[in-house]
PDB file of N, CA and C in Angstrom:
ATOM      1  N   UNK A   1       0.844  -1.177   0.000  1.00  0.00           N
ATOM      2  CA  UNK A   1       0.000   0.000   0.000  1.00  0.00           C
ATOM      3  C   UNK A   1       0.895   1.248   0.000  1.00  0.00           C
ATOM      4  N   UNK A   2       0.426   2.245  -1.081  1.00  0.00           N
ATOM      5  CA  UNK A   2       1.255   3.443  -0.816  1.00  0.00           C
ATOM      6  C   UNK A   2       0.707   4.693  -0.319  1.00  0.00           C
ATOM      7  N   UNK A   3       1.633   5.875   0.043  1.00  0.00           N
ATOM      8  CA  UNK A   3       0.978   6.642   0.524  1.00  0.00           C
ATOM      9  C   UNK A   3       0.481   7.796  -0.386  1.00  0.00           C
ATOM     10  N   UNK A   4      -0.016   8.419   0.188  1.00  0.00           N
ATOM     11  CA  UNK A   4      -0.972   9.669  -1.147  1.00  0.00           C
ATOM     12  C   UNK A   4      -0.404  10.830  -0.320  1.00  0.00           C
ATOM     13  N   UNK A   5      -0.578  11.989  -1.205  1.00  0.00           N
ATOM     14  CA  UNK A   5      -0.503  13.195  -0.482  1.00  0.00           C
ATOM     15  C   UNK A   5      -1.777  13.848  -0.841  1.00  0.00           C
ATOM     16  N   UNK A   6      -2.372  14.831   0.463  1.00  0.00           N
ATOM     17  CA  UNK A   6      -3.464  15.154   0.445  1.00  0.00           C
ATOM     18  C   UNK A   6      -3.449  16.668   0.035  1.00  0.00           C
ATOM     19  N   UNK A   7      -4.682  16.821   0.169  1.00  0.00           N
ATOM     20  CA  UNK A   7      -4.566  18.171  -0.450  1.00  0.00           C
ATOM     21  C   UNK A   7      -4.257  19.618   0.531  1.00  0.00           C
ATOM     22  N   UNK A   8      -3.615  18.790   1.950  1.00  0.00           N
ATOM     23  CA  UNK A   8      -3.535  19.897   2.769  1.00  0.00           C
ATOM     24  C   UNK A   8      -2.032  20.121   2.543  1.00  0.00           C
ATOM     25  N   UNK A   9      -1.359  19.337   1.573  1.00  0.00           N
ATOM     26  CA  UNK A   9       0.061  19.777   1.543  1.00  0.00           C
ATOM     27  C   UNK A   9       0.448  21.286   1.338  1.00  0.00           C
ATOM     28  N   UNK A  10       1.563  22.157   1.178  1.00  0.00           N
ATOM     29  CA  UNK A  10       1.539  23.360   1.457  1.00  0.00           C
ATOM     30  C   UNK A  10       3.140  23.364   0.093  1.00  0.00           C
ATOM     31  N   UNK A  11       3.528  22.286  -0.273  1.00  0.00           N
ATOM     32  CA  UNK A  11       4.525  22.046  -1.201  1.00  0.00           C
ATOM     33  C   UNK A  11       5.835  22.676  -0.852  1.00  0.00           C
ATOM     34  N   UNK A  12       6.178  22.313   0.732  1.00  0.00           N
ATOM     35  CA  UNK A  12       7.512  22.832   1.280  1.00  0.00           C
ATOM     36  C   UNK A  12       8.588  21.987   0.545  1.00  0.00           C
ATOM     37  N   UNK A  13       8.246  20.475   0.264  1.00  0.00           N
ATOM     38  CA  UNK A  13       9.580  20.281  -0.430  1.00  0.00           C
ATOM     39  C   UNK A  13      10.154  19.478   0.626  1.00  0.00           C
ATOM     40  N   UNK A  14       9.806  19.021   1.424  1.00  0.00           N
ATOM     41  CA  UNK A  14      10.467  18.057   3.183  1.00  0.00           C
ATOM     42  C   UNK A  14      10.473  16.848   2.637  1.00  0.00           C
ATOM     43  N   UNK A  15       9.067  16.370   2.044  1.00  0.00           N
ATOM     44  CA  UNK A  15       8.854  15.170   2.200  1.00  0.00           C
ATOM     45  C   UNK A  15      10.063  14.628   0.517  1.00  0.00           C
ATOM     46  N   UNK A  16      10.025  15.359  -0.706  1.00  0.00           N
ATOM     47  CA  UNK A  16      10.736  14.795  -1.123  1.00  0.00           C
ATOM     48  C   UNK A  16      12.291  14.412  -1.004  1.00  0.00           C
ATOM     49  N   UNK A  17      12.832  15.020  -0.500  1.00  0.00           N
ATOM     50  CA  UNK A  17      14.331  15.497   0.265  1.00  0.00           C
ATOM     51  C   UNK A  17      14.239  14.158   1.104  1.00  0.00           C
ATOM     52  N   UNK A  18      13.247  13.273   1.913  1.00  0.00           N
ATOM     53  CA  UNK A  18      13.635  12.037   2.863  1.00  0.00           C
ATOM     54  C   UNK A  18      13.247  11.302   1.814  1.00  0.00           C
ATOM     55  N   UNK A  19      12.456  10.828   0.481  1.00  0.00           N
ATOM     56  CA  UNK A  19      11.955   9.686   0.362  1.00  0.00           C
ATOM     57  C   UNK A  19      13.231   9.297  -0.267  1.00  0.00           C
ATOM     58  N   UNK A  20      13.453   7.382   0.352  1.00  0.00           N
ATOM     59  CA  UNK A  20      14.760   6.793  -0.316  1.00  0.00           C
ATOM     60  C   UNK A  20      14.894   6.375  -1.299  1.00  0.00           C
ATOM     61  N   UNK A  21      12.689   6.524  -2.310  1.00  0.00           N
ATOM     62  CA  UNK A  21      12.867   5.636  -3.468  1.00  0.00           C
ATOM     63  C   UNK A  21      12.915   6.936  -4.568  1.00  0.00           C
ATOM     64  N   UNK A  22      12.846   8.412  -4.295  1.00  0.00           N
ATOM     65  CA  UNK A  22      12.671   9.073  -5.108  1.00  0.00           C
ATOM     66  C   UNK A  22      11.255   9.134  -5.592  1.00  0.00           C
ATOM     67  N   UNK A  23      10.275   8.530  -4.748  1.00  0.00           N
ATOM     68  CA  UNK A  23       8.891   8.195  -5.571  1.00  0.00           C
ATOM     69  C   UNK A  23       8.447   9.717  -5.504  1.00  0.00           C
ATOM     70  N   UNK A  24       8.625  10.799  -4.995  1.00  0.00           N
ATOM     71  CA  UNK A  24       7.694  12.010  -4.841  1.00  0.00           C
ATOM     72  C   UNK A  24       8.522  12.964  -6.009  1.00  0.00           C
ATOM     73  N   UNK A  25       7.651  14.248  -6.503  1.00  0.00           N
ATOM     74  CA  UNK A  25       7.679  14.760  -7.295  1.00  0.00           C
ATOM     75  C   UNK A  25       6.657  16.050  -6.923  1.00  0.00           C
ATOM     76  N   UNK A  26       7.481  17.186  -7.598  1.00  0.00           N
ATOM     77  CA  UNK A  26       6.225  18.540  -7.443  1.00  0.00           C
ATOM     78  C   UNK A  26       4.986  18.176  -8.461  1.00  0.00           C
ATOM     79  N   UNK A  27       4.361  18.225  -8.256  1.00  0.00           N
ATOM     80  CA  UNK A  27       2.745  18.178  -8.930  1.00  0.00           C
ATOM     81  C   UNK A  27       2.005  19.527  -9.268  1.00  0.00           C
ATOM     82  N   UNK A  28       1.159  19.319  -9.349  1.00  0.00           N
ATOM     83  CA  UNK A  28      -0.001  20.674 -10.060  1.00  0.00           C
ATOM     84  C   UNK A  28      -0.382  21.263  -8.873  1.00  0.00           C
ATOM     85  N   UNK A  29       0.085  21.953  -7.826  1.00  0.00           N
ATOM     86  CA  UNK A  29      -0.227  22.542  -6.476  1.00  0.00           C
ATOM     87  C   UNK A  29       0.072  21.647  -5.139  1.00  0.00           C
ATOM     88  N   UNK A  30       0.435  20.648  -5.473  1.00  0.00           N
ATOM     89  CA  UNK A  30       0.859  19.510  -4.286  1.00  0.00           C
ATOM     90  C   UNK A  30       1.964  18.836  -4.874  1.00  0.00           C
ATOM     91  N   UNK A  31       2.981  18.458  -4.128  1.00  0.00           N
ATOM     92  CA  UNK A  31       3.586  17.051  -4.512  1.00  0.00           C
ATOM     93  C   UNK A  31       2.853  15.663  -4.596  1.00  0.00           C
ATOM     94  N   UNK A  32       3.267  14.899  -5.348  1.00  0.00           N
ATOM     95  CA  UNK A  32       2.725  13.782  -5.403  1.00  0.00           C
ATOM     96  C   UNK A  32       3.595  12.432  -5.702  1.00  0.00           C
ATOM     97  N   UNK A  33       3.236  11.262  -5.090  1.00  0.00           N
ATOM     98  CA  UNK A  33       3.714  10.597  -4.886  1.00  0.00           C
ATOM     99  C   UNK A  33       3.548   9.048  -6.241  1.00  0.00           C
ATOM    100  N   UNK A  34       4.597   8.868  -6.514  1.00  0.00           N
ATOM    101  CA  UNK A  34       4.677   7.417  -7.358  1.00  0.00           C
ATOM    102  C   UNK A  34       4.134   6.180  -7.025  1.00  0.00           C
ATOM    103  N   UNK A  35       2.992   5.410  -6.638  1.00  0.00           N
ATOM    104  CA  UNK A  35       2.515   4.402  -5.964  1.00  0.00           C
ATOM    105  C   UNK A  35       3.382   3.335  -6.865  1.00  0.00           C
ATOM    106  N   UNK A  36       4.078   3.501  -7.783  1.00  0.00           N
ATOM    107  CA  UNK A  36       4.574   1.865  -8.380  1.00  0.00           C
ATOM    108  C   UNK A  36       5.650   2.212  -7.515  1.00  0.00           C
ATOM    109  N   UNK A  37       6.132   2.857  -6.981  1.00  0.00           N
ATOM    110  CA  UNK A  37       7.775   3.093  -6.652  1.00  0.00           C
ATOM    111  C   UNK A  37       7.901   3.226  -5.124  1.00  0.00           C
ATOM    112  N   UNK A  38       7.007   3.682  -4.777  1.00  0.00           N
ATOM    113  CA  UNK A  38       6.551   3.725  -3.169  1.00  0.00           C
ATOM    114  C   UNK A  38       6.556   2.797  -2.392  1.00  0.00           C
ATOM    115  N   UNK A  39       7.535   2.488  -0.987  1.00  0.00           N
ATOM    116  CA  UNK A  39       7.820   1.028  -0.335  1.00  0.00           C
ATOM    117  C   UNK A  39       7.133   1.439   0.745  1.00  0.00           C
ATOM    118  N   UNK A  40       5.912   2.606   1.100  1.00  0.00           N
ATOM    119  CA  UNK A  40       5.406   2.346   2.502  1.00  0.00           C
ATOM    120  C   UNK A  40       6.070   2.399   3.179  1.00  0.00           C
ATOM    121  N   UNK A  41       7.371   3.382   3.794  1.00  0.00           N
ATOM    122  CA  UNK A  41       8.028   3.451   4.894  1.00  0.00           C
ATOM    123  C   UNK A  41       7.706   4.443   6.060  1.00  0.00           C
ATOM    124  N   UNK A  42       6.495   5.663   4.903  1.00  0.00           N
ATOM    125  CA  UNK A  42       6.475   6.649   5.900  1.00  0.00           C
ATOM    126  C   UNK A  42       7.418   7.598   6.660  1.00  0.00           C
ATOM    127  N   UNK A  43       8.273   7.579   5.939  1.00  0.00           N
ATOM    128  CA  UNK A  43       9.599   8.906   6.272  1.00  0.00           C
ATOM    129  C   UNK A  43       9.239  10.205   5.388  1.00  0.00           C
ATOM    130  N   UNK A  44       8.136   9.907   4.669  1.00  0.00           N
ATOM    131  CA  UNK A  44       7.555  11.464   4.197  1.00  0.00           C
ATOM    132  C   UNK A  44       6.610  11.763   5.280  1.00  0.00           C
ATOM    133  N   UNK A  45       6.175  11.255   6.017  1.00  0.00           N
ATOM    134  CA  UNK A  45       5.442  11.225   6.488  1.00  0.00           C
ATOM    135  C   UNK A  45       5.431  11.789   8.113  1.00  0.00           C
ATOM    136  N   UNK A  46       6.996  11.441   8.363  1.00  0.00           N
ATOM    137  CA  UNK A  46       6.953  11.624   9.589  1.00  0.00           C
ATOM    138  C   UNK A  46       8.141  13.288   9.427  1.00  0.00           C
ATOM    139  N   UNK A  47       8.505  13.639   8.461  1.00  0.00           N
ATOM    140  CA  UNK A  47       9.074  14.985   8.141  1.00  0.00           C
ATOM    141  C   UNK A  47       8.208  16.188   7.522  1.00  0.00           C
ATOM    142  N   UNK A  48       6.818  15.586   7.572  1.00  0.00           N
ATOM    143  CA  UNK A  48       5.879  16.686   7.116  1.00  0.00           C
ATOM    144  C   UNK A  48       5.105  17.490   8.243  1.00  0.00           C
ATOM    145  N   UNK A  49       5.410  18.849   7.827  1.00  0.00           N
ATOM    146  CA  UNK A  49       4.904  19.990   8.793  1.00  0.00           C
ATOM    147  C   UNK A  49       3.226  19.960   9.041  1.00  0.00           C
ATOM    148  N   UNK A  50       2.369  19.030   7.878  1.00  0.00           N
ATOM    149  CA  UNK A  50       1.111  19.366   8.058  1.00  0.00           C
ATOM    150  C   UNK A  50       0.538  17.860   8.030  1.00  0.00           C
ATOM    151  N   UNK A  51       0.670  17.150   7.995  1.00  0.00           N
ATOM    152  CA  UNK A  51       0.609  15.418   7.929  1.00  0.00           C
ATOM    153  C   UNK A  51      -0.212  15.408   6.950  1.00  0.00           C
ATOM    154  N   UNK A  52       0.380  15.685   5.750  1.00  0.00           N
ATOM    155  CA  UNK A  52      -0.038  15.662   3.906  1.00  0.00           C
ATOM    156  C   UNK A  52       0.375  14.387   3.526  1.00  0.00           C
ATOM    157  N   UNK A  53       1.042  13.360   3.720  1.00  0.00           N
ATOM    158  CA  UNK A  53       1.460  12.086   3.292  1.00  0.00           C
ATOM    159  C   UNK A  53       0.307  11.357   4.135  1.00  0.00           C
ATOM    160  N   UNK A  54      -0.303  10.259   4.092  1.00  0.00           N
ATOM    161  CA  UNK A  54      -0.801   9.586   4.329  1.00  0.00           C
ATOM    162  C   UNK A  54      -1.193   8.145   4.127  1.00  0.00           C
ATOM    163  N   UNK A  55      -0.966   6.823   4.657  1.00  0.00           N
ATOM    164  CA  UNK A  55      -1.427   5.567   4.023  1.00  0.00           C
ATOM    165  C   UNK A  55      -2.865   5.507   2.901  1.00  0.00           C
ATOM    166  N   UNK A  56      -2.687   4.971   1.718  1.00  0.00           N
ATOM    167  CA  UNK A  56      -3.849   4.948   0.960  1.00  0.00           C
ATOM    168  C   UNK A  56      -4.555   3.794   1.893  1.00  0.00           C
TER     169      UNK A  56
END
């Protein structure tokens, strides 16, 4: 299962800087995350200022 980013992200740029697979990317007003590439570790998750990463 991967995680999503929601729409309360604020696009500081934290969460891609920890992920180890590279799965995140700036998006159309949010970052967003790669679900084929995504291992579920939750280190975006636990470096985000607004808890915008989340388990799908």
């Amino acid at each position: 299962m991967a995680y999503v980013i929601s729409d309360d992200c604020i696009s500081c740029g934290a969460c891609e800087a920890e992920c180890p697979t590279e799965s995140i990317s700036e998006g159309d007003g949010k970052y967003e995350i790669n679900a084929d590439t995504c291992i579920d570790c939750g280190a975006c998750a636990n470096v985000c200022p607004v808890d915008a990463p989340q388990p799908e």
